[in-house]
Protein backbone atom coordinates (compact mmCIF):
# COMPACT_ATOMS: atom_id res chain seq x y z
CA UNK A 1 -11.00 -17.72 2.59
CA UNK A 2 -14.03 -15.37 2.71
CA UNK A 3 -13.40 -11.46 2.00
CA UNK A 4 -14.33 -9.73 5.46
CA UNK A 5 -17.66 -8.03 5.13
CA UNK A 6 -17.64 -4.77 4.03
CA UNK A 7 -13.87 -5.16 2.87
CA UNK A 8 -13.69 -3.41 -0.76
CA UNK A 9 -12.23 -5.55 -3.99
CA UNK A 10 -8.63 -4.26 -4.00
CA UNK A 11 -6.17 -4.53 -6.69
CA UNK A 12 -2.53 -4.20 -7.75
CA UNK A 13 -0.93 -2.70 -10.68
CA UNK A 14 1.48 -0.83 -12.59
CA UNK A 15 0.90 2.95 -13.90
CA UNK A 16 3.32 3.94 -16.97
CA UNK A 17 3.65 7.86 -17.09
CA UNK A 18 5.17 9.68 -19.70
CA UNK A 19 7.27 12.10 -17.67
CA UNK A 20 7.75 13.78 -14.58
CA UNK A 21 4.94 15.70 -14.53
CA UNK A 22 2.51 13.39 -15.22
CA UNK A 23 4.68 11.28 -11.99
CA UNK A 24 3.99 14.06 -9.63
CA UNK A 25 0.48 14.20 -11.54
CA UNK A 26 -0.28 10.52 -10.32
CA UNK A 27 1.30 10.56 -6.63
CA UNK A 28 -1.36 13.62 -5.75
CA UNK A 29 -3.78 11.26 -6.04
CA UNK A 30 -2.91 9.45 -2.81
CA UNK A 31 -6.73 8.50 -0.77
CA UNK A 32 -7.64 7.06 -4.06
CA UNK A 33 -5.10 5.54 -4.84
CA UNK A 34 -2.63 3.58 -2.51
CA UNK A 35 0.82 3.59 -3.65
CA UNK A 36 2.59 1.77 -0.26
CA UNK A 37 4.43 3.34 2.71
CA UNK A 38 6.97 4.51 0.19
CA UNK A 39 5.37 5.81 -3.69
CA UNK A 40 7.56 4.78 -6.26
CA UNK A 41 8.52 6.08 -9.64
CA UNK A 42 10.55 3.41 -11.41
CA UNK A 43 12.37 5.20 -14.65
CA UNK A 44 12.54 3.27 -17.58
CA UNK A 45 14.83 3.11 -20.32
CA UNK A 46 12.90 3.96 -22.50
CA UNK A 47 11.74 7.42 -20.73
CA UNK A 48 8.89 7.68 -18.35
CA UNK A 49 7.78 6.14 -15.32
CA UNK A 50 6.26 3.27 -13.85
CA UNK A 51 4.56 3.34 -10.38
CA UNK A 52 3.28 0.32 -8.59
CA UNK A 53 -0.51 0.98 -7.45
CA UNK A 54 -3.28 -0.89 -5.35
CA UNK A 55 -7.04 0.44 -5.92
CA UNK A 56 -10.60 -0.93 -6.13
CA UNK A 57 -11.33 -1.93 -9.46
CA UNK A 58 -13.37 1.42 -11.10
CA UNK A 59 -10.49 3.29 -9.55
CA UNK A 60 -7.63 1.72 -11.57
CA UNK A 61 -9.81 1.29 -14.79
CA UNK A 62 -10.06 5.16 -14.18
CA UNK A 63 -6.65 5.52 -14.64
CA UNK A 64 -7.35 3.21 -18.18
CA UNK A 65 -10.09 5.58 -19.19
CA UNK A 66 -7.88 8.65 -18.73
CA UNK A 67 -5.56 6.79 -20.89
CA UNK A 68 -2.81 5.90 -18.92
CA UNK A 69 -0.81 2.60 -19.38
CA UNK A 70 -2.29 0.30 -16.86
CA UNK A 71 -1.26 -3.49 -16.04
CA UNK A 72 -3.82 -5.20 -13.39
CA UNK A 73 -2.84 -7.89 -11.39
CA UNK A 74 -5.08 -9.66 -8.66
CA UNK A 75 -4.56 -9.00 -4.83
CA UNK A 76 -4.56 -12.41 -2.89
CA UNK A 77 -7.58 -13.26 -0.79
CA UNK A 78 -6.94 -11.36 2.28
CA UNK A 79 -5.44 -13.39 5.21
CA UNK A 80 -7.16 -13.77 8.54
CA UNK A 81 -5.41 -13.65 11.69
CA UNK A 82 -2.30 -15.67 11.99
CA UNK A 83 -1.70 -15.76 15.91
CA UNK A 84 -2.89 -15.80 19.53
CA UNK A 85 -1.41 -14.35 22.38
CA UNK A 86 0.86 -11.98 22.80
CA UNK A 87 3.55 -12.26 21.10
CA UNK A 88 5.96 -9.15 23.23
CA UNK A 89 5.52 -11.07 26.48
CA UNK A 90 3.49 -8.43 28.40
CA UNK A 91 6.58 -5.77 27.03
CA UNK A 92 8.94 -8.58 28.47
CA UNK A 93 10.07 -9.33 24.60
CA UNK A 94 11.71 -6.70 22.12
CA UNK A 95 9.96 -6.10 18.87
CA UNK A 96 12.42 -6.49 15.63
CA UNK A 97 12.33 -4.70 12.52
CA UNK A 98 12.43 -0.60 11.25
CA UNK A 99 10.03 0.63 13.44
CA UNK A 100 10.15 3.59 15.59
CA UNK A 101 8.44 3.91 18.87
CA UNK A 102 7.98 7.64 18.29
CA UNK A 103 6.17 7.71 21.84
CA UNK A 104 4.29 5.79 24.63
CA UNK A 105 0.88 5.60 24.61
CA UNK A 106 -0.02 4.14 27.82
CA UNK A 107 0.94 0.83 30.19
CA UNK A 108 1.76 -2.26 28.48
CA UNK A 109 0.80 -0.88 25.25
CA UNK A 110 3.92 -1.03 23.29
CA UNK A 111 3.93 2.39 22.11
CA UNK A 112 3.30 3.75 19.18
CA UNK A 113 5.54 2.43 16.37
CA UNK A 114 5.76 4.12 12.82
């Protein structure tokens, strides 16, 4: 499947930071870096950090250059739409999962979930 144009090379990895500071260090750098709806900072046993990271390429080896512990692993190809139609019924069906609709943005539009 064919990158959509324009779509930037994007990348997953794992940061290893030696402490706290160099943690908090690392998650300021969200807009650059994109560390999921929820950054992580795994402790390890043997002290330190490691924080799962997605990136374009010259971003991560960044990271490598600054000499941070960096593993790289490809993203998959991203996927193309998987559906037609609507798949709440008009607002007839109930959407599952975690979201929130936090408020409602206008008829038949779902709200707005976060």
């Amino acid at each position: 499947m064919a990158e959509p144009s324009g779509a930037p090379r994007r990348l997953s990895g794992l940061v290893r930071v030696a402490d706290e500071r160099a943690l908090r260090e690392l998650l300021g750098r969200a807009g650059r870096l994109d560390f999921g709806c929820k950054p992580t900072g795994i402790p390890e046993a043997a002290g330190g950090f490691s924080v799962p990271v997605i990136g374009e390429p010259e971003v991560l080896e960044g990271l490598r250059a600054e000499g941070l512990e960096l593993i790289v692993d490809e993203l998959p190809e991203p996927q193309g739409d998987v559906g037609e139609g609507d798949r709440f019924e008009g607002g007839r069906a109930t959407p599952r999962g975690f979201g929130e609709k936090v408020r409602d943005i206008g008829e038949g539009s779902g709200g707005q979930a976060r």
